[in-house]
C-alpha atoms as a PDB file:
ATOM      1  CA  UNK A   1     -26.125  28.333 -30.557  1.00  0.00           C
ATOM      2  CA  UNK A   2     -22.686  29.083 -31.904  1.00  0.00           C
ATOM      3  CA  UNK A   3     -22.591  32.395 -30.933  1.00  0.00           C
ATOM      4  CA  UNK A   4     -22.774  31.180 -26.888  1.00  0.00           C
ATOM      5  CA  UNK A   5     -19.555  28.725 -27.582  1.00  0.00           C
ATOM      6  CA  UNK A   6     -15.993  30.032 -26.759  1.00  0.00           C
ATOM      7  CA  UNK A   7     -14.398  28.854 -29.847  1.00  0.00           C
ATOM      8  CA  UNK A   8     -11.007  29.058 -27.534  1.00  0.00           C
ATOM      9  CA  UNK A   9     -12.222  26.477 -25.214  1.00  0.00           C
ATOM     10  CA  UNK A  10     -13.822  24.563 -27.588  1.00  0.00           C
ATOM     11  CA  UNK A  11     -10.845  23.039 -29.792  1.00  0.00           C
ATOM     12  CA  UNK A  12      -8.675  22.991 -26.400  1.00  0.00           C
ATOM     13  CA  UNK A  13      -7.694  19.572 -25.744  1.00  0.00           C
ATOM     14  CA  UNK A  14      -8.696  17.617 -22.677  1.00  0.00           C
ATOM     15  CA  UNK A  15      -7.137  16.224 -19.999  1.00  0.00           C
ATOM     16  CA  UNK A  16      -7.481  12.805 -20.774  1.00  0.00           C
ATOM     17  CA  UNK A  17      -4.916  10.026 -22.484  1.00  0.00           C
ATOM     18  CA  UNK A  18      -5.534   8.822 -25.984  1.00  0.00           C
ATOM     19  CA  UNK A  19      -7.231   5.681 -24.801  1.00  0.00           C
ATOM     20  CA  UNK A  20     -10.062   7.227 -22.653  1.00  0.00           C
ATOM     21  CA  UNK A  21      -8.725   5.664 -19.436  1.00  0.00           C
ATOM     22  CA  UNK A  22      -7.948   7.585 -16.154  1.00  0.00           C
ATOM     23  CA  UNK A  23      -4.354   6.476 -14.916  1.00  0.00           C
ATOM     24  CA  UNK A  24      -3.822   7.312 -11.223  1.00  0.00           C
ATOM     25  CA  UNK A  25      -0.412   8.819 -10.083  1.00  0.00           C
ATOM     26  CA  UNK A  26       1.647   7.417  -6.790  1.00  0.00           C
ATOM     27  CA  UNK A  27       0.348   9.545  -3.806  1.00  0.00           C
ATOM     28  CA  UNK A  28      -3.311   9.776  -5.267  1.00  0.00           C
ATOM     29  CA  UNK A  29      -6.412   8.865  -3.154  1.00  0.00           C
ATOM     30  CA  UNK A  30      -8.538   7.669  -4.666  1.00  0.00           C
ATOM     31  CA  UNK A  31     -12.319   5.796  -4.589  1.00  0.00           C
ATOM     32  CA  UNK A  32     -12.591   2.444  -6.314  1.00  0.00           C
ATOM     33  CA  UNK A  33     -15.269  -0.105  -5.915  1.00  0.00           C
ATOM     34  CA  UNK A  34     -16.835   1.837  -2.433  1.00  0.00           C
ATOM     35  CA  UNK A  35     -13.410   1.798  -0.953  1.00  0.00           C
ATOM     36  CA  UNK A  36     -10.825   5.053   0.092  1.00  0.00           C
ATOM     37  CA  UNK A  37      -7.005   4.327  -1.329  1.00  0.00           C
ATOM     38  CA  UNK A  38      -3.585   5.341  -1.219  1.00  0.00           C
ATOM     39  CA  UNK A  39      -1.818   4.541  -4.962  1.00  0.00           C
ATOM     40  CA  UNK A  40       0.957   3.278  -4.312  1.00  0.00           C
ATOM     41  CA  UNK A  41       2.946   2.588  -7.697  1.00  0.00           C
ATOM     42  CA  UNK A  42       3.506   4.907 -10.440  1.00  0.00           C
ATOM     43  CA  UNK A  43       1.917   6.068 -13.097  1.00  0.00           C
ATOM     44  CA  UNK A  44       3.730   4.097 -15.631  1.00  0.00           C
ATOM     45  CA  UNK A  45       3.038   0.965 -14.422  1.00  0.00           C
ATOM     46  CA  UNK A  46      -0.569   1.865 -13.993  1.00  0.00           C
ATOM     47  CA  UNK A  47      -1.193   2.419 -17.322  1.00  0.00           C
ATOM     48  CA  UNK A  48       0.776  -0.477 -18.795  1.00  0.00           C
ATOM     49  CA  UNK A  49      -0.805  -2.958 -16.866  1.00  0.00           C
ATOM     50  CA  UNK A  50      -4.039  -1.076 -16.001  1.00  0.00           C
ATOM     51  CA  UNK A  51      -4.118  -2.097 -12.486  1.00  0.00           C
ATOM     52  CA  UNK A  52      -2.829   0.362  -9.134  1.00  0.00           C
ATOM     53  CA  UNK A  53      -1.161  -1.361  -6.535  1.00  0.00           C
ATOM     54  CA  UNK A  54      -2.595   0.563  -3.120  1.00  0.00           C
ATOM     55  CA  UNK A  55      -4.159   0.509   0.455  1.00  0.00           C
ATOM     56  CA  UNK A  56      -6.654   1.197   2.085  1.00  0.00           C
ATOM     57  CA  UNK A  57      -7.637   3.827   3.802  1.00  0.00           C
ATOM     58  CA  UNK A  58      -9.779   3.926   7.057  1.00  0.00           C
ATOM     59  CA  UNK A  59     -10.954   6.043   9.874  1.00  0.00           C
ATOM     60  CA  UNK A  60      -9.621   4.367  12.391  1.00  0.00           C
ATOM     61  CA  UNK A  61      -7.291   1.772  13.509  1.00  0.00           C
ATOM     62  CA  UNK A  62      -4.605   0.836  15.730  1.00  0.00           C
ATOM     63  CA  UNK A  63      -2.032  -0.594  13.499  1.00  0.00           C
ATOM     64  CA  UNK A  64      -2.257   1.453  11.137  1.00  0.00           C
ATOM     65  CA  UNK A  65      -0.358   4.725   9.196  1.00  0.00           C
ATOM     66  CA  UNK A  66      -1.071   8.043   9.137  1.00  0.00           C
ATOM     67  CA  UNK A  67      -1.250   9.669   5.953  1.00  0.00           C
ATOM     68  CA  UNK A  68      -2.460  13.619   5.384  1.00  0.00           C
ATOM     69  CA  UNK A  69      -4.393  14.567   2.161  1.00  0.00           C
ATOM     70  CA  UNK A  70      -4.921  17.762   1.164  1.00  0.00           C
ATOM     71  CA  UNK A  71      -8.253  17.788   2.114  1.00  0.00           C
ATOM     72  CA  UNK A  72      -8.565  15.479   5.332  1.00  0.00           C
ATOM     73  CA  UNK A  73      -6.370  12.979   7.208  1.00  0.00           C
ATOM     74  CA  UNK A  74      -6.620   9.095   6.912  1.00  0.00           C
ATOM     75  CA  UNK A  75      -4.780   6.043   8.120  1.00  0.00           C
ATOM     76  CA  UNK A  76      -3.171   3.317   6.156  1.00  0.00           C
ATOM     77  CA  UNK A  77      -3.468  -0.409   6.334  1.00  0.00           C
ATOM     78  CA  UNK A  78      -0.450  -1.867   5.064  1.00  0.00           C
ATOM     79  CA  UNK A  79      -1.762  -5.248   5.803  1.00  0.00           C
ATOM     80  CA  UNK A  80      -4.154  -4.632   2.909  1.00  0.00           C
ATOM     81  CA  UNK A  81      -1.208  -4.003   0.386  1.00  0.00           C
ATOM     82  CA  UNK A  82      -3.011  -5.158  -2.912  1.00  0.00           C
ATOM     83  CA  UNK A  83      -3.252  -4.478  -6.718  1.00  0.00           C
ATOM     84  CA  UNK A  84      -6.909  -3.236  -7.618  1.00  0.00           C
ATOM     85  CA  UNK A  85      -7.823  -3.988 -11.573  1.00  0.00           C
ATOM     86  CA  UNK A  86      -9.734  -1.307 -13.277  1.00  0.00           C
ATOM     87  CA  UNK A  87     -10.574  -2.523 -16.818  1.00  0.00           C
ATOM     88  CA  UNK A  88     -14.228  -1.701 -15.732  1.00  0.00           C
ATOM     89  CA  UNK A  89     -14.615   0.449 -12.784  1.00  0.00           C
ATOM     90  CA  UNK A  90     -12.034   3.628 -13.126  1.00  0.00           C
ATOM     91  CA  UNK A  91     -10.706   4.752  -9.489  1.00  0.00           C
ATOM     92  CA  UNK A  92     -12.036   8.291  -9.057  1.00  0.00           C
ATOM     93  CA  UNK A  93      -9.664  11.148  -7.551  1.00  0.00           C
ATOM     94  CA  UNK A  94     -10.798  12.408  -3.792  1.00  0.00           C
ATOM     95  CA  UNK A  95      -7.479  13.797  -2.538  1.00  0.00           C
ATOM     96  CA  UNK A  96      -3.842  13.450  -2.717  1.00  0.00           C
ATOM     97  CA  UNK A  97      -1.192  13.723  -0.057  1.00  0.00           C
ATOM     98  CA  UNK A  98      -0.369  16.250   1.364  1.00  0.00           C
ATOM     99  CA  UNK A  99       3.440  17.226   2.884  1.00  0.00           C
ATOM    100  CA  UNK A 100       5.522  14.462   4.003  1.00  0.00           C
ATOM    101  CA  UNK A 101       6.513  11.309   2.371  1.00  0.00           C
ATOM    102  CA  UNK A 102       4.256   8.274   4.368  1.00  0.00           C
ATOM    103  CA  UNK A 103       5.483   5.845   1.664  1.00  0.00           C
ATOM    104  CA  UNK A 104       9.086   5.577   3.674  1.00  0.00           C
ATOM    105  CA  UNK A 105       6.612   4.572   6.549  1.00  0.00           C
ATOM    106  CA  UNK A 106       4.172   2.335   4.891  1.00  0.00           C
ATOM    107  CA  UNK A 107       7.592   0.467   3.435  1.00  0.00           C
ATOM    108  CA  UNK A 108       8.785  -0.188   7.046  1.00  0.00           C
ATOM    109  CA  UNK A 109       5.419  -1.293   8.637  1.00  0.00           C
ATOM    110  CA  UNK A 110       5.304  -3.493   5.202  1.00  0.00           C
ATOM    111  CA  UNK A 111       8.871  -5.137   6.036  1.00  0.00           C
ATOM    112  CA  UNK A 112       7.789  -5.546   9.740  1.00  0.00           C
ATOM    113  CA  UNK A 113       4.882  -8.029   8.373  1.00  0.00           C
ATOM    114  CA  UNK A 114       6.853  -9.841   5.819  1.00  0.00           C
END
């Protein structure tokens, strides 16, 4: 069995933090809990507190924001601005935006309902 192991790869460290958690970034999409959604604080406070605060992300809506993965398009609902715990259930990466900068956006249509 040795002989089939890459002894490189095999003492290379992984990509994961020292406490076995997955932190999102700001600007990940991600699926938690069935649901789509855009992270939007940073990765700092993510980990600290282990909690994301984000929206989500639907097919389609009127009111909502437009916001292009790298993979496929979505839109935002600010109105569903929220922080999502994840002591349990880890958020799981699906894309992450793309060009552009649709915080600037969400921020406005946030300070239109407030």
């Amino acid at each position: 069995m040795a002989k089939d192991v890459n002894l490189e790869e095999f003492f290379i460290p992984a990509d994961e933090t020292v406490d076995d958690k997955f932190y999102p970034e700001q600007g990940d999409i991600v699926l938690h809990s069935g649901k789509k959604m855009l992270v939007l604080s940073k990765y700092d406070v993510n980990k600290k507190y282990s909690f994301f605060v984000g929206i989500d992300l639907v097919d389609e809506t009127v009111d909502g924001i437009e916001v292009m993965g790298e993979k496929d398009s979505y839109i935002g609902l600010v109105q569903t601005v929220s922080s999502y715990a994840y002591s349990r259930k880890c958020p799981v990466v699906v894309d992450k935006i793309n060009s552009g900068n649709p915080f600037e956006k969400i921020l406005a249509k946030f300070n239109q309902i407030f």
